[in-house]
Protein backbone atom coordinates (compact mmCIF):
# COMPACT_ATOMS: atom_id res chain seq x y z
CA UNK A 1 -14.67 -2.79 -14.17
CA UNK A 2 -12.99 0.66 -14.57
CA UNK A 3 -10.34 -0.11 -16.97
CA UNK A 4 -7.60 2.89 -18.54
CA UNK A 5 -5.82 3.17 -21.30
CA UNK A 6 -2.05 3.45 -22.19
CA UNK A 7 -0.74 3.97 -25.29
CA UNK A 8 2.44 6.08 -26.89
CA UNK A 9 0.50 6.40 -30.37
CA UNK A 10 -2.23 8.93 -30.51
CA UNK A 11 -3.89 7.49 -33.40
CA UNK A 12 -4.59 4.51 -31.37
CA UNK A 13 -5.89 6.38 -27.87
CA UNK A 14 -8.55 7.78 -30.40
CA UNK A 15 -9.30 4.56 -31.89
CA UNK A 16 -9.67 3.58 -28.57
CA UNK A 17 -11.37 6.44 -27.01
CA UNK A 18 -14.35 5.82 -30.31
CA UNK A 19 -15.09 2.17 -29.24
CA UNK A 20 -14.80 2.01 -25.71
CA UNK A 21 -17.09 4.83 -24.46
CA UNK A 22 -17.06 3.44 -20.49
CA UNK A 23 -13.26 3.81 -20.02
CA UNK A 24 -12.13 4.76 -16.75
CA UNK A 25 -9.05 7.40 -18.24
CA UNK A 26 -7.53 7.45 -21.56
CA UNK A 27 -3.76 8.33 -21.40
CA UNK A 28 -0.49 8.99 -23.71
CA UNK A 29 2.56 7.08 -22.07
CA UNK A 30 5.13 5.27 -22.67
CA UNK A 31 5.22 1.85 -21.60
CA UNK A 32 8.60 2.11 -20.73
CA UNK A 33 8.45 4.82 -17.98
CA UNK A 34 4.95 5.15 -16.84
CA UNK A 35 6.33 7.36 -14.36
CA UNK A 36 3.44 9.43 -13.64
CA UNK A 37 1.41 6.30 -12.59
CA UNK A 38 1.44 5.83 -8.87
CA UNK A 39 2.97 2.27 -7.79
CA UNK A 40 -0.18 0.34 -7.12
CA UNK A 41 -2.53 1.57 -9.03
CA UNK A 42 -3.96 -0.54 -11.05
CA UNK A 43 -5.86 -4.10 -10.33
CA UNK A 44 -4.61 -5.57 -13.38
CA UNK A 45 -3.11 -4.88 -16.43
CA UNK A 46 -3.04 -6.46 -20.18
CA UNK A 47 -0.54 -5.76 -23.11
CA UNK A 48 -1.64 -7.26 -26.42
CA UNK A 49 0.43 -7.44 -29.07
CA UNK A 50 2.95 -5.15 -27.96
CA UNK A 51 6.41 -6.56 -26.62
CA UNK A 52 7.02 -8.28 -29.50
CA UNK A 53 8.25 -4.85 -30.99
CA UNK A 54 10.73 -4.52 -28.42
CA UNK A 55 14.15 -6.10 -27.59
CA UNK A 56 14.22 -8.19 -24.32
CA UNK A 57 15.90 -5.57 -22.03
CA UNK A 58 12.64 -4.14 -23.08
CA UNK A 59 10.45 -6.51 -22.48
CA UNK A 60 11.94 -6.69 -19.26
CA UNK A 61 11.26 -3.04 -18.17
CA UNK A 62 7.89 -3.27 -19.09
CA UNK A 63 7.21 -6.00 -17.34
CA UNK A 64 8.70 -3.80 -13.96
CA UNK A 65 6.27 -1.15 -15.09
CA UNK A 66 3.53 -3.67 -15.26
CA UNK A 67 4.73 -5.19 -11.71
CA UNK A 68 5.12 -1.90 -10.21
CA UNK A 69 1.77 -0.57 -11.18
CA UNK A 70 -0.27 -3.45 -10.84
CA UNK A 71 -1.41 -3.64 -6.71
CA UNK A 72 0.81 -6.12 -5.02
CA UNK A 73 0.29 -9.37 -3.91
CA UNK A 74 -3.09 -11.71 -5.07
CA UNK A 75 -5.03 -8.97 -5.47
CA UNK A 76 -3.27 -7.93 -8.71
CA UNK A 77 -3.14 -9.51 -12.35
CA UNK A 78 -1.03 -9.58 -15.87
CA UNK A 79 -1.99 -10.66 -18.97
CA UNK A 80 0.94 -10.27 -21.55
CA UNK A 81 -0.36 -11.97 -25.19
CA UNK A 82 1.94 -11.83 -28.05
CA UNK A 83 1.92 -13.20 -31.55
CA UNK A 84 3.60 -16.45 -32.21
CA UNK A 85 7.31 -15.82 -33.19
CA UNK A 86 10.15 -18.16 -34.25
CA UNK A 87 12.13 -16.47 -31.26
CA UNK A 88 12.43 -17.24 -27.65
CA UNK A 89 11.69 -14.69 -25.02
CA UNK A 90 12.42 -17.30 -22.63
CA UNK A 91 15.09 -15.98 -20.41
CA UNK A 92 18.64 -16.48 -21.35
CA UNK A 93 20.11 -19.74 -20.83
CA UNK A 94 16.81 -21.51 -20.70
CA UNK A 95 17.36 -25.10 -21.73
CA UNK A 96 14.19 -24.67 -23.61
CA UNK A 97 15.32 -22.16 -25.74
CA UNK A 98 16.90 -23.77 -29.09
């Protein structure tokens, strides 16, 4: 698996960089606009503990980022893992939202 990394905060690319050796590509981005990443590229993609630092408009344009980078169609996947919270990310007007 050739996997790369994305991550705004330098101190964390290194972190990365130290303990995963075998790393396809190691890159500083923003989540937000990964606009130098073709659409397509990727087979998958994962985002742990992340979204929960951002408000949903957010949350929603990273998920397009993730959608639009990730290959179309079954042969792509998302993994999106976030810490429990009291709020609901659910979208808006979702009866299981209190």
């Amino acid at each position: 698996m050739r996997i790369t990394a994305v991550d705004i905060s330098l101190p964390a690319l290194e972190s990365y960089r130290r303990n995963n050796p075998g790393a396809e590509a190691i890159r500083h981005g923003d989540i937000l606009h990964l606009d130098d990443v073709a659409g397509g590229s990727f087979d998958g993609a994962y985002n742990l503990g992340v979204v929960e630092h951002f408000t949903q408009d957010q949350i929603v344009q990273i998920l397009r980022e993730m959608g639009r980078t990730v290959k179309a169609g079954r042969e792509g996947s998302h993994l999106l893992a976030s810490p429990a919270r009291h709020e609901c990310f659910r979208a808006e007007g979702d009866p299981s939202c209190p």
